[in-house]
PDB file of N, CA and C in Angstrom:
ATOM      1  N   UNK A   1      13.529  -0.537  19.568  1.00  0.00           N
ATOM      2  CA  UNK A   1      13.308  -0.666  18.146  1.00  0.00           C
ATOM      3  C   UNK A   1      14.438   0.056  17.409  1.00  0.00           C
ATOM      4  N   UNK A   2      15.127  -0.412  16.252  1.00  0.00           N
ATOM      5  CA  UNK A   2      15.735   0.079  15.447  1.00  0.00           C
ATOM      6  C   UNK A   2      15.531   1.169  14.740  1.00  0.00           C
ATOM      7  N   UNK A   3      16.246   1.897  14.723  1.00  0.00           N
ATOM      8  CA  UNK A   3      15.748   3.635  13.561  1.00  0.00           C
ATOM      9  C   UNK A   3      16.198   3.106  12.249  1.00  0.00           C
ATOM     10  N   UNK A   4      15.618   3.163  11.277  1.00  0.00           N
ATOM     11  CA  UNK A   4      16.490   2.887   9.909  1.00  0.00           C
ATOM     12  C   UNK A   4      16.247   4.232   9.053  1.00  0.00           C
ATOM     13  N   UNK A   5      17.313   4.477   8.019  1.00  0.00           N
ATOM     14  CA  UNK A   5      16.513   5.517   6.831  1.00  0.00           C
ATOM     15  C   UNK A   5      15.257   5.333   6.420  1.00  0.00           C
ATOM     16  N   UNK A   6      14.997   6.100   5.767  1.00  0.00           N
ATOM     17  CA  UNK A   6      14.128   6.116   4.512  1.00  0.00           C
ATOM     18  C   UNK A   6      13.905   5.359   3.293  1.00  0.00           C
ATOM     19  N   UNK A   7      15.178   4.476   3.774  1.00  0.00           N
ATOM     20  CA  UNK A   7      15.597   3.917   2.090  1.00  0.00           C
ATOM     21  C   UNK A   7      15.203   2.524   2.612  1.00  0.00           C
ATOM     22  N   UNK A   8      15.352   1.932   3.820  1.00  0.00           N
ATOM     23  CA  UNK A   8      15.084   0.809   4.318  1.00  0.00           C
ATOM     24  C   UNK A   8      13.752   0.509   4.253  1.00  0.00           C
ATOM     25  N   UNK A   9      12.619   1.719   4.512  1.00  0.00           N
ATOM     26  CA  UNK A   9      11.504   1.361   4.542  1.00  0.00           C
ATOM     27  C   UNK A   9      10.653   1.779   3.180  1.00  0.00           C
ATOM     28  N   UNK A  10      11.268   2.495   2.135  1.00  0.00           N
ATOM     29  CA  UNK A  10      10.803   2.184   1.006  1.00  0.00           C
ATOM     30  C   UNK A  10      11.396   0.976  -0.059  1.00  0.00           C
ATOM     31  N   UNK A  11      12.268   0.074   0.525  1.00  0.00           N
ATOM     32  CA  UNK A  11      12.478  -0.922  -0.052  1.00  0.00           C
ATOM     33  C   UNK A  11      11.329  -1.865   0.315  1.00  0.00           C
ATOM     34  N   UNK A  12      10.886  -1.763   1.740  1.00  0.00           N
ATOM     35  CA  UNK A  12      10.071  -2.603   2.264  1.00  0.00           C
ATOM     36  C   UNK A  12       8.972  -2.221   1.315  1.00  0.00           C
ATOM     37  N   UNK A  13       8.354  -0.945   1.170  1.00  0.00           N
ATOM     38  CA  UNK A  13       7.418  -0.607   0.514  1.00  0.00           C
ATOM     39  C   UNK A  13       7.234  -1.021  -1.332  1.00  0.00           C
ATOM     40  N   UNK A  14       8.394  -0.978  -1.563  1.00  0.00           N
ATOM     41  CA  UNK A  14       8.472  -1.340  -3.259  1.00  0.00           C
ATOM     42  C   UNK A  14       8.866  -3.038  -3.087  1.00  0.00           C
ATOM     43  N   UNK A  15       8.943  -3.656  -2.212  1.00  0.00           N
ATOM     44  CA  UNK A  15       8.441  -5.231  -2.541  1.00  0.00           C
ATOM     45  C   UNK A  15       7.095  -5.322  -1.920  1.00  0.00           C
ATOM     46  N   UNK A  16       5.953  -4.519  -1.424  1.00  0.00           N
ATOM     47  CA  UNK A  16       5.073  -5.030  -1.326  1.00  0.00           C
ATOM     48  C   UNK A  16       4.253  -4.682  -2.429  1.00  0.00           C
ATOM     49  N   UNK A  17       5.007  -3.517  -3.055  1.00  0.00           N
ATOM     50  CA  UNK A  17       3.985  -3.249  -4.631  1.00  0.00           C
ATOM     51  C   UNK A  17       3.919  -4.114  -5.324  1.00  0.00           C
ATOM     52  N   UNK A  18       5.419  -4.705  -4.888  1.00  0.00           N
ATOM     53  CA  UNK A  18       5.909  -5.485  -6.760  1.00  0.00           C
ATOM     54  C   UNK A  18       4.878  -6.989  -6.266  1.00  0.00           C
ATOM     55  N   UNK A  19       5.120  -7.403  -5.087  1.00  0.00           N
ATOM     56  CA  UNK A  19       4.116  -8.730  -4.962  1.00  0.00           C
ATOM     57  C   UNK A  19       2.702  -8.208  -5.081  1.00  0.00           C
ATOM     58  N   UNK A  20       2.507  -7.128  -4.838  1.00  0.00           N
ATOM     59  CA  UNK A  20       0.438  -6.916  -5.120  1.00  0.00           C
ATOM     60  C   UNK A  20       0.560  -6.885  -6.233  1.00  0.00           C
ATOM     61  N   UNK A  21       1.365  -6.020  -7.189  1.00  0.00           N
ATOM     62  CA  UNK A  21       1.157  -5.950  -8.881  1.00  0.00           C
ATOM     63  C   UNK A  21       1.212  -8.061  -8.890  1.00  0.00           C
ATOM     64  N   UNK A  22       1.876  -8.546  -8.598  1.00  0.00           N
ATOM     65  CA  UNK A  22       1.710  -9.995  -8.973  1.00  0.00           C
ATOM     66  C   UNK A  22       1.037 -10.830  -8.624  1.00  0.00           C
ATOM     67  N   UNK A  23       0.333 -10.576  -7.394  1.00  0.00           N
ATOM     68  CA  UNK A  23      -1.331 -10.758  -7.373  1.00  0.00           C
ATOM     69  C   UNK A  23      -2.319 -10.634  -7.789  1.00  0.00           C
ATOM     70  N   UNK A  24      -2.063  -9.218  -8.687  1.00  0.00           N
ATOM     71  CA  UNK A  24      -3.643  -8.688  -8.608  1.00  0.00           C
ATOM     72  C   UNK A  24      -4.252  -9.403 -10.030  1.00  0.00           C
ATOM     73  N   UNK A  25      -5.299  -9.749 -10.074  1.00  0.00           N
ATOM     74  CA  UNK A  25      -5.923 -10.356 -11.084  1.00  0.00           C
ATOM     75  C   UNK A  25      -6.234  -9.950 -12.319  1.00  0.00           C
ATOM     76  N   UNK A  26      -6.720 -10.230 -13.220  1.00  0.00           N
ATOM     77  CA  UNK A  26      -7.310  -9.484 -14.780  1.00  0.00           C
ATOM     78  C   UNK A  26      -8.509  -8.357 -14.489  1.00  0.00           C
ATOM     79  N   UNK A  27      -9.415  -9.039 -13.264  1.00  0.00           N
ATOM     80  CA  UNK A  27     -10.555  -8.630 -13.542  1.00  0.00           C
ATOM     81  C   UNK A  27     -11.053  -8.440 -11.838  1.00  0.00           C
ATOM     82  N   UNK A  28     -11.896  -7.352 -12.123  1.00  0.00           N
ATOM     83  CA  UNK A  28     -12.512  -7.404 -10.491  1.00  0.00           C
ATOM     84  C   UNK A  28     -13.531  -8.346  -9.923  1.00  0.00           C
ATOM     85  N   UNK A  29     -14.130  -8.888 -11.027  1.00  0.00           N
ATOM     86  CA  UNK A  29     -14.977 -10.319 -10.702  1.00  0.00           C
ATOM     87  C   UNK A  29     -13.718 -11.077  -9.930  1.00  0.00           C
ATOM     88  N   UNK A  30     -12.742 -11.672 -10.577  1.00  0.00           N
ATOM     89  CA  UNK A  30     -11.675 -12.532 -10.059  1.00  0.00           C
ATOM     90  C   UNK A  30     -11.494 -12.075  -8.502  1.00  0.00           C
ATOM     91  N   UNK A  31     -10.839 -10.740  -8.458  1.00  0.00           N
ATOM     92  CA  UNK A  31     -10.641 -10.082  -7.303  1.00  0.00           C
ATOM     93  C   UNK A  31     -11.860 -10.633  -6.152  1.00  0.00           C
ATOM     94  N   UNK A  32     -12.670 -10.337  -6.690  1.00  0.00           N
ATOM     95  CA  UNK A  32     -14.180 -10.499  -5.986  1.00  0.00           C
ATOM     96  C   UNK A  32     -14.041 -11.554  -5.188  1.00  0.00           C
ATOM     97  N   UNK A  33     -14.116 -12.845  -5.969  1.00  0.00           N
ATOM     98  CA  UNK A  33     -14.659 -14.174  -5.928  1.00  0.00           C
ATOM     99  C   UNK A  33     -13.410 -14.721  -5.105  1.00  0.00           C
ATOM    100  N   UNK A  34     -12.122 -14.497  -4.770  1.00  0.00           N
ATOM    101  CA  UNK A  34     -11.093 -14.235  -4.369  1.00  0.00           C
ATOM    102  C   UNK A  34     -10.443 -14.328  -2.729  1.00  0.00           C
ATOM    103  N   UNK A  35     -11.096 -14.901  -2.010  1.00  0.00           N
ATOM    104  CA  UNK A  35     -11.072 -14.578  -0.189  1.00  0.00           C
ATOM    105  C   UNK A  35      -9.405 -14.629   0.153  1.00  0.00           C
ATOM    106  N   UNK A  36      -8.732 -15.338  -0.705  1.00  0.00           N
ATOM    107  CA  UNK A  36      -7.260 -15.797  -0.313  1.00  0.00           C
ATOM    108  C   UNK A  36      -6.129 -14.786  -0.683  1.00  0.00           C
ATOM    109  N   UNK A  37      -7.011 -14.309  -1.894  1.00  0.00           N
ATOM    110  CA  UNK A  37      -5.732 -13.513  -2.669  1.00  0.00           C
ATOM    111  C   UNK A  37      -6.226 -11.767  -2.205  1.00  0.00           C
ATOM    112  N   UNK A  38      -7.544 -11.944  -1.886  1.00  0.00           N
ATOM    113  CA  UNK A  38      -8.180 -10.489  -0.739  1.00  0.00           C
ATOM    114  C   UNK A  38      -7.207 -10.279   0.469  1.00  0.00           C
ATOM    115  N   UNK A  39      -7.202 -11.388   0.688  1.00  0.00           N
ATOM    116  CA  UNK A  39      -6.340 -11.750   2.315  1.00  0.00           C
ATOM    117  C   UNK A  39      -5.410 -10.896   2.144  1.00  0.00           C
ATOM    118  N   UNK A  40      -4.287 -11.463   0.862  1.00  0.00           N
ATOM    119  CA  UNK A  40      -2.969 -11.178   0.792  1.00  0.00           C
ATOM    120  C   UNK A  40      -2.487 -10.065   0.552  1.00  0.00           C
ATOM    121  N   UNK A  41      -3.492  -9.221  -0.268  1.00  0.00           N
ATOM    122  CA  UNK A  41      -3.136  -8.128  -0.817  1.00  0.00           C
ATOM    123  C   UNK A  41      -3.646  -6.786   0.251  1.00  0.00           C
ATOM    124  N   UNK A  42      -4.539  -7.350   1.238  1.00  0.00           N
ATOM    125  CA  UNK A  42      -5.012  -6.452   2.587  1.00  0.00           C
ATOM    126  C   UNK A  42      -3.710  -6.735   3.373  1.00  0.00           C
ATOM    127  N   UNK A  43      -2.740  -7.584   3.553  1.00  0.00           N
ATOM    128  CA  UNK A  43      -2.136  -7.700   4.427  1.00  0.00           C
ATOM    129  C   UNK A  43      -0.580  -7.144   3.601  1.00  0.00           C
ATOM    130  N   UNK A  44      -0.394  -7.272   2.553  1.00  0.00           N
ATOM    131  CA  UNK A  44       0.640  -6.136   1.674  1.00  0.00           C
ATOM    132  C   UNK A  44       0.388  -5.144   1.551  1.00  0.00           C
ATOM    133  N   UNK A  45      -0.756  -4.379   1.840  1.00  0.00           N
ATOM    134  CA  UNK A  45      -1.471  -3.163   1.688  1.00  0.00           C
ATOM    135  C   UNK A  45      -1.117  -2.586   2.989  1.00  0.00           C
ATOM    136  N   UNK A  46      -1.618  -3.234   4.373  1.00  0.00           N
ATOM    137  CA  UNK A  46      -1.233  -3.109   5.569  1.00  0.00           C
ATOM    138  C   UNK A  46       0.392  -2.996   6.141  1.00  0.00           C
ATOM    139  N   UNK A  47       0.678  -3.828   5.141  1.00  0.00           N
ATOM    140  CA  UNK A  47       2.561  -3.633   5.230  1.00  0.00           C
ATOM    141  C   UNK A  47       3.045  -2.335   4.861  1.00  0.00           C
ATOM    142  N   UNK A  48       2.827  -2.311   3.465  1.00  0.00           N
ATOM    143  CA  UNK A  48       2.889  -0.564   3.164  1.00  0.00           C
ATOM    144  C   UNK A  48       2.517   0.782   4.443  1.00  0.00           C
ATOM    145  N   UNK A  49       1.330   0.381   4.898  1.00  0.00           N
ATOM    146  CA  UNK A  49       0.979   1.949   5.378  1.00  0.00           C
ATOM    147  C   UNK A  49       1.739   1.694   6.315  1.00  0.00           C
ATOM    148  N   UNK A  50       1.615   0.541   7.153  1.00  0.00           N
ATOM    149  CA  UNK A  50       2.818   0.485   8.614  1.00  0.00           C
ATOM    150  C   UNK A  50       4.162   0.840   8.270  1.00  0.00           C
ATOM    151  N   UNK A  51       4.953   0.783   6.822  1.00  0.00           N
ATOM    152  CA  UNK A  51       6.389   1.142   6.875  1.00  0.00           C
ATOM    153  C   UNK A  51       6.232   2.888   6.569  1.00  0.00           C
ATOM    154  N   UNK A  52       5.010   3.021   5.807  1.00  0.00           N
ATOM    155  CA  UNK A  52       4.717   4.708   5.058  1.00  0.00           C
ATOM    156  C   UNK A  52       4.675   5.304   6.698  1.00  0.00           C
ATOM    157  N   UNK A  53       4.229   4.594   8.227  1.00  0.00           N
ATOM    158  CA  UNK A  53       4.086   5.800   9.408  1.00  0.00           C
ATOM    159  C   UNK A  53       5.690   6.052   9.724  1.00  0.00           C
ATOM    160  N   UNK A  54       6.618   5.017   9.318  1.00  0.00           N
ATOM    161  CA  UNK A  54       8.156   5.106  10.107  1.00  0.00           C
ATOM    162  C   UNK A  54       9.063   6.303   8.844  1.00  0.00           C
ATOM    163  N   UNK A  55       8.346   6.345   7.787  1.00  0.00           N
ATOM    164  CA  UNK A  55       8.996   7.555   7.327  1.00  0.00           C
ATOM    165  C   UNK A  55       9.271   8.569   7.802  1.00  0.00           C
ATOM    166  N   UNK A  56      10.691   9.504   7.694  1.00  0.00           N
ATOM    167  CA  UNK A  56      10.687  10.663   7.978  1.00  0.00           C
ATOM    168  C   UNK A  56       9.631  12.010   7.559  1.00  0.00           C
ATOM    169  N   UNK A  57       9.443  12.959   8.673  1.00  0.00           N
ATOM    170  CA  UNK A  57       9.021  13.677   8.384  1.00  0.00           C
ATOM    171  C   UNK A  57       9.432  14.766   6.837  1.00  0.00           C
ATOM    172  N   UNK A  58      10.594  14.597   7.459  1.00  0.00           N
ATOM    173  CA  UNK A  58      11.538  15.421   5.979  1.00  0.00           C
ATOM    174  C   UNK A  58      10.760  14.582   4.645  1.00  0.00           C
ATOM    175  N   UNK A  59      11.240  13.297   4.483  1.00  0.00           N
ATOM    176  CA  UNK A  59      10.409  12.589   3.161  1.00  0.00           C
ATOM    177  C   UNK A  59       9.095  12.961   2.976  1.00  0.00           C
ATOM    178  N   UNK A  60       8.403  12.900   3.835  1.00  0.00           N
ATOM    179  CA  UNK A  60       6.832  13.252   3.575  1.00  0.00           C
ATOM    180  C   UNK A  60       6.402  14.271   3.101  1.00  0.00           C
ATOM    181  N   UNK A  61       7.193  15.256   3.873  1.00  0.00           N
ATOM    182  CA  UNK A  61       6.930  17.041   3.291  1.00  0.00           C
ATOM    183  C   UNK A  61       7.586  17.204   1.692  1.00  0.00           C
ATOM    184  N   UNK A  62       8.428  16.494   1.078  1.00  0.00           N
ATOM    185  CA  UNK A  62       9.137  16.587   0.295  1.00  0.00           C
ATOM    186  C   UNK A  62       8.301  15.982  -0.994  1.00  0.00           C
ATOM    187  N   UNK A  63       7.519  14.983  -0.222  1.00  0.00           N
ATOM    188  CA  UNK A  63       6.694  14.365  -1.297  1.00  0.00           C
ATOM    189  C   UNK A  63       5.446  14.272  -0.862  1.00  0.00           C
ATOM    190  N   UNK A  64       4.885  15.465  -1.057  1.00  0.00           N
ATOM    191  CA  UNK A  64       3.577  16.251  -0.437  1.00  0.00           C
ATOM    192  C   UNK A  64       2.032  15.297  -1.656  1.00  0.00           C
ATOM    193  N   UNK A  65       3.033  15.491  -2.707  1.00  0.00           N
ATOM    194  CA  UNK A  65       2.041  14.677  -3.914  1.00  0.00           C
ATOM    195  C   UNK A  65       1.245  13.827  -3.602  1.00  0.00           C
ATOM    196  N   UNK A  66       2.010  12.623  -2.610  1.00  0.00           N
ATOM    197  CA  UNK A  66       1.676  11.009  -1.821  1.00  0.00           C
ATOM    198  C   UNK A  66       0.474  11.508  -0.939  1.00  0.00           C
ATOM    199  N   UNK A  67      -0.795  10.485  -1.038  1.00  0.00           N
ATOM    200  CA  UNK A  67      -1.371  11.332   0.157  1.00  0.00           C
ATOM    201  C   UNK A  67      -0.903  10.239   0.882  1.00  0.00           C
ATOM    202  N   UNK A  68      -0.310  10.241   2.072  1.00  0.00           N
ATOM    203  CA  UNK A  68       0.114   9.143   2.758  1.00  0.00           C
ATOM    204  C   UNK A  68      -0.635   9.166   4.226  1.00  0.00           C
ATOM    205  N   UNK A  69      -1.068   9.826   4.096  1.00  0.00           N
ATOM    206  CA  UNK A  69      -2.470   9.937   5.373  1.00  0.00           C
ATOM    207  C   UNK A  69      -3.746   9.173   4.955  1.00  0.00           C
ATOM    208  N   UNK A  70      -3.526   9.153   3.388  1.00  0.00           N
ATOM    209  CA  UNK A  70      -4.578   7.850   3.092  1.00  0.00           C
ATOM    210  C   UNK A  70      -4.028   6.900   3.281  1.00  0.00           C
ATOM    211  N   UNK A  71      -3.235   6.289   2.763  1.00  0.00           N
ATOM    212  CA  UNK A  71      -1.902   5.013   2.882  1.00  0.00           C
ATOM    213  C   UNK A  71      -2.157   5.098   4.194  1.00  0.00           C
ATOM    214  N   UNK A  72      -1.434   5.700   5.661  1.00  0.00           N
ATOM    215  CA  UNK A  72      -2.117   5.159   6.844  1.00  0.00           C
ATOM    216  C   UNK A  72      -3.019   4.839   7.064  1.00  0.00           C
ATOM    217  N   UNK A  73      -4.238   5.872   7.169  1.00  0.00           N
ATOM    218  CA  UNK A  73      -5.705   5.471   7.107  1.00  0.00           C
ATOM    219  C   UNK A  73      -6.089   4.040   6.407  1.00  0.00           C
ATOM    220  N   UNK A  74      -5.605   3.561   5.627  1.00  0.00           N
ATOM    221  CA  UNK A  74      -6.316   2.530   5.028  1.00  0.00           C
ATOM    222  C   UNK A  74      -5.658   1.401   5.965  1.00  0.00           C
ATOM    223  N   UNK A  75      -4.293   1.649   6.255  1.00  0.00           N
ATOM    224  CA  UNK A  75      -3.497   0.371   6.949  1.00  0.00           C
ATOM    225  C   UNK A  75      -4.571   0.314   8.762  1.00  0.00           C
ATOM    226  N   UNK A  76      -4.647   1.242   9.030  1.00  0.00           N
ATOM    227  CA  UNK A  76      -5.596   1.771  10.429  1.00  0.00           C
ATOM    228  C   UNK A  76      -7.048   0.689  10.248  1.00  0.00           C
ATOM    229  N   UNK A  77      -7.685   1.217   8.983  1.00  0.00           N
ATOM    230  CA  UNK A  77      -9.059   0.543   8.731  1.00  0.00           C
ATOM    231  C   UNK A  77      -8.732  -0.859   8.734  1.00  0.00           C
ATOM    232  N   UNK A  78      -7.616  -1.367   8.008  1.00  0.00           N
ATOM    233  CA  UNK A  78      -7.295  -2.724   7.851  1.00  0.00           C
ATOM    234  C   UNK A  78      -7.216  -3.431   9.229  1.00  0.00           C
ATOM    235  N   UNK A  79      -6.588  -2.972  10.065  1.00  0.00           N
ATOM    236  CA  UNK A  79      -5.888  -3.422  11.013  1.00  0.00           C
ATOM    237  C   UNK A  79      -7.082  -3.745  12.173  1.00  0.00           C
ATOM    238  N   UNK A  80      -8.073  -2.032  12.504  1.00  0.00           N
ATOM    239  CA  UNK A  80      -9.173  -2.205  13.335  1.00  0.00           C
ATOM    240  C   UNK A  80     -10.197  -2.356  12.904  1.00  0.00           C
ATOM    241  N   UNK A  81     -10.733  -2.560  11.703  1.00  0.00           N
ATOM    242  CA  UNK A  81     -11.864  -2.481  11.153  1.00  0.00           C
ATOM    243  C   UNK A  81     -12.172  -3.637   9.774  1.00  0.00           C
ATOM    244  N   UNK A  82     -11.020  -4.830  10.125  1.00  0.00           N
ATOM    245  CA  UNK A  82     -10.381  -5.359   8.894  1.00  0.00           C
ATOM    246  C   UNK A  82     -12.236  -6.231   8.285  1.00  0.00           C
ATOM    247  N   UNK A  83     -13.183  -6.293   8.670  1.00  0.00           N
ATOM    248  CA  UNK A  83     -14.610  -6.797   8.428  1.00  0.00           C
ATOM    249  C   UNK A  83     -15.422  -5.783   8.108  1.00  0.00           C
ATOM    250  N   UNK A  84     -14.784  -4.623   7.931  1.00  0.00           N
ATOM    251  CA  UNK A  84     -15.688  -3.644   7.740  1.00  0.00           C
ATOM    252  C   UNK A  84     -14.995  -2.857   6.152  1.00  0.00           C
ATOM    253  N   UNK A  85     -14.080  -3.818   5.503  1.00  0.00           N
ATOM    254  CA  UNK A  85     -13.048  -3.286   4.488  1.00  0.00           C
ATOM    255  C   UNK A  85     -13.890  -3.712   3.430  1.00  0.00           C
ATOM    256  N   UNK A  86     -14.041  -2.459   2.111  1.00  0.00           N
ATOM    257  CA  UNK A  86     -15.027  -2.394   1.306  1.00  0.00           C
ATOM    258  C   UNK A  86     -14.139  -3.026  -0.148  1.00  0.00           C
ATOM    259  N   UNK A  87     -14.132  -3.657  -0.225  1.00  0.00           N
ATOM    260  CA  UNK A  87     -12.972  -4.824  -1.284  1.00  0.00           C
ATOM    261  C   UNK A  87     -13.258  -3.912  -2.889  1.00  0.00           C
ATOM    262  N   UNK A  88     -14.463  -3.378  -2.679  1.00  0.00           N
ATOM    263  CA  UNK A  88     -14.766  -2.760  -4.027  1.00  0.00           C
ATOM    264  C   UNK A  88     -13.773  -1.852  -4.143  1.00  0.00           C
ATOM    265  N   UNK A  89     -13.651  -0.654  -2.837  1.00  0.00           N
ATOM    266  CA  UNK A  89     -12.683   0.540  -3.015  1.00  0.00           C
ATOM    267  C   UNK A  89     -11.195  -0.016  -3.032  1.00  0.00           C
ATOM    268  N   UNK A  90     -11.013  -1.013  -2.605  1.00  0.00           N
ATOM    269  CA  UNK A  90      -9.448  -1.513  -2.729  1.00  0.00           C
ATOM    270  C   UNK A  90      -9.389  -1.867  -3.867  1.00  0.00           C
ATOM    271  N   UNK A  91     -10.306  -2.835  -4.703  1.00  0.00           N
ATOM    272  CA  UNK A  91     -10.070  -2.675  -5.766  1.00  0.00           C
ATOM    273  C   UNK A  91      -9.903  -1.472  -6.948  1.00  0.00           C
ATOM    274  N   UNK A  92     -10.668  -0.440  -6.793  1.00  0.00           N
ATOM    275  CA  UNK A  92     -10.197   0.513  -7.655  1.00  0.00           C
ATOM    276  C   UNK A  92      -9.204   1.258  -6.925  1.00  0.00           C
ATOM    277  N   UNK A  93      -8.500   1.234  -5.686  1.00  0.00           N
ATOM    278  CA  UNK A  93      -7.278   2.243  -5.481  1.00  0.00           C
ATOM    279  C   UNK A  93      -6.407   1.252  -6.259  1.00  0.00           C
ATOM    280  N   UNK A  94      -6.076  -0.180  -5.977  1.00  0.00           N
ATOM    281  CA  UNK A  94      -5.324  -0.712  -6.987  1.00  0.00           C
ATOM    282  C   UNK A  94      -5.199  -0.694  -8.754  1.00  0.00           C
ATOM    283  N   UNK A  95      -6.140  -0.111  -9.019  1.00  0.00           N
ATOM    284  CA  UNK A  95      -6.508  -0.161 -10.316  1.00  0.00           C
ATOM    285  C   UNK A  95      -6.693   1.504 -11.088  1.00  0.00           C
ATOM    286  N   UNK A  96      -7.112   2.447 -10.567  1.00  0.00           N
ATOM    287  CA  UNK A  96      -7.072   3.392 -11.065  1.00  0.00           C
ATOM    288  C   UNK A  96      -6.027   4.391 -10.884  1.00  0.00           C
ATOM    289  N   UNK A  97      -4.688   4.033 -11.025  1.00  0.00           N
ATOM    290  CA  UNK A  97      -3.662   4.541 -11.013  1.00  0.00           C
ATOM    291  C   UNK A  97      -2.831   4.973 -10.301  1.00  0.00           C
ATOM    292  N   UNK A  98      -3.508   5.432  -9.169  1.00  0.00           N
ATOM    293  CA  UNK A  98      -3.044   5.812  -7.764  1.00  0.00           C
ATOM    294  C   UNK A  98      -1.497   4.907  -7.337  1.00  0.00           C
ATOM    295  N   UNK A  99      -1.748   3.640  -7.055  1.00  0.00           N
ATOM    296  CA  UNK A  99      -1.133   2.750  -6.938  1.00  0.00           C
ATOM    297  C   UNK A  99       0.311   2.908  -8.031  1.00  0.00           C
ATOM    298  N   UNK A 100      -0.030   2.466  -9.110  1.00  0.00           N
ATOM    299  CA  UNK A 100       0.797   2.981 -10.136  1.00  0.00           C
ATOM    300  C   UNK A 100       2.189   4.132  -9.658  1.00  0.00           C
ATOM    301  N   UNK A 101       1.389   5.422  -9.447  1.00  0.00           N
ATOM    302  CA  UNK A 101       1.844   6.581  -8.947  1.00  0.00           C
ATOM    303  C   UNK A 101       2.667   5.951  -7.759  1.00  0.00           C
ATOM    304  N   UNK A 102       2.415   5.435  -6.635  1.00  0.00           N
ATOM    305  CA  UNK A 102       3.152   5.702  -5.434  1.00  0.00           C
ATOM    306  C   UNK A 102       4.320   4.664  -5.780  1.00  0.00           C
ATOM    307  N   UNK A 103       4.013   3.721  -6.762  1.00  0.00           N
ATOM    308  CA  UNK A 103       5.181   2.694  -7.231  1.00  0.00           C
ATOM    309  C   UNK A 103       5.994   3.289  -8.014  1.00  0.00           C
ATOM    310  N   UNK A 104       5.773   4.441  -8.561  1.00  0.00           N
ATOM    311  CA  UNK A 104       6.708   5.175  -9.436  1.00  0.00           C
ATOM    312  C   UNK A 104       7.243   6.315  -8.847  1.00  0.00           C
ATOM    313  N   UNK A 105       6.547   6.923  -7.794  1.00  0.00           N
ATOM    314  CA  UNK A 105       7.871   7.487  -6.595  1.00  0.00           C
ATOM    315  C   UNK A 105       8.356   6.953  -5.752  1.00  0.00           C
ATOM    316  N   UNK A 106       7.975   5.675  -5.452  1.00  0.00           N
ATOM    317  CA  UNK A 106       9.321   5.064  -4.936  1.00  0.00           C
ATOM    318  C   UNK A 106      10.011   4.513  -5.879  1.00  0.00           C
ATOM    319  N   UNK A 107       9.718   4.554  -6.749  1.00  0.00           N
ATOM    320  CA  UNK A 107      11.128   3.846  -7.366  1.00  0.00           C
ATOM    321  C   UNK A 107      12.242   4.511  -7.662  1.00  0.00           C
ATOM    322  N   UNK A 108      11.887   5.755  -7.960  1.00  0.00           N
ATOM    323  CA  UNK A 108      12.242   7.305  -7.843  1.00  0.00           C
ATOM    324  C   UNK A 108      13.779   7.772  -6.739  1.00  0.00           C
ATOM    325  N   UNK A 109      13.286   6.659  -5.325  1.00  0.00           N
ATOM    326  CA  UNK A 109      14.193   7.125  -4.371  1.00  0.00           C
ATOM    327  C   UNK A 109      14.857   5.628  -4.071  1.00  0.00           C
ATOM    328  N   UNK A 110      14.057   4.066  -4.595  1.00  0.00           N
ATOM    329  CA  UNK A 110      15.279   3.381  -4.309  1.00  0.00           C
ATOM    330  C   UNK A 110      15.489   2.404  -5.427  1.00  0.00           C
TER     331      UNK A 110
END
């Protein structure tokens, strides 16, 4: 496997924001009612935490703010537990700012 920077895998990470921000719907009914665009945004969500484990340690400690042990954890739940994923809580990590936040420190570094 290839080693890349930091910068390689938060590029990866800031196009999967910018396509979930262009997914995500008006409303959480929409979200709800939604199986296709659930799909997509669990599997951009899952993209994220898998590039957030190849970060350096140095980056992580540096940006202690990120909880990025949630960001794994959620890519983990997705991955082994993807029928057991509570669409309600994805919807409000997308929505109550959090999200926001980790799109505005990466943008920060690329």
């Amino acid at each position: 496997m290839t080693k890349h920077d930091d910068s390689f895998y938060l590029e990866g990470i800031q196009e999967h924001i910018t396509a979930i921000k262009s997914y995500l719907p008006k409303s959480k009914v929409d979200f709800l009612a939604d199986e296709m665009l659930q799909d997509a945004i669990l599997m951009r969500l899952l993209a994220i935490g898998e590039e957030a484990t190849r970060l350096s340690d140095t980056f992580v400690d540096e940006n202690h703010d990120v909880q990025w042990h949630k960001i794994i954890g959620l890519r983990n739940r997705i991955v082994h537990g993807y029928f057991e994923v509570d669409k309600d809580i994805i919807w409000q990590a997308l929505t109550d700012g959090s999200f926001e936040e980790l799109s505005d420190i990466v943008n920060t570094y690329y």
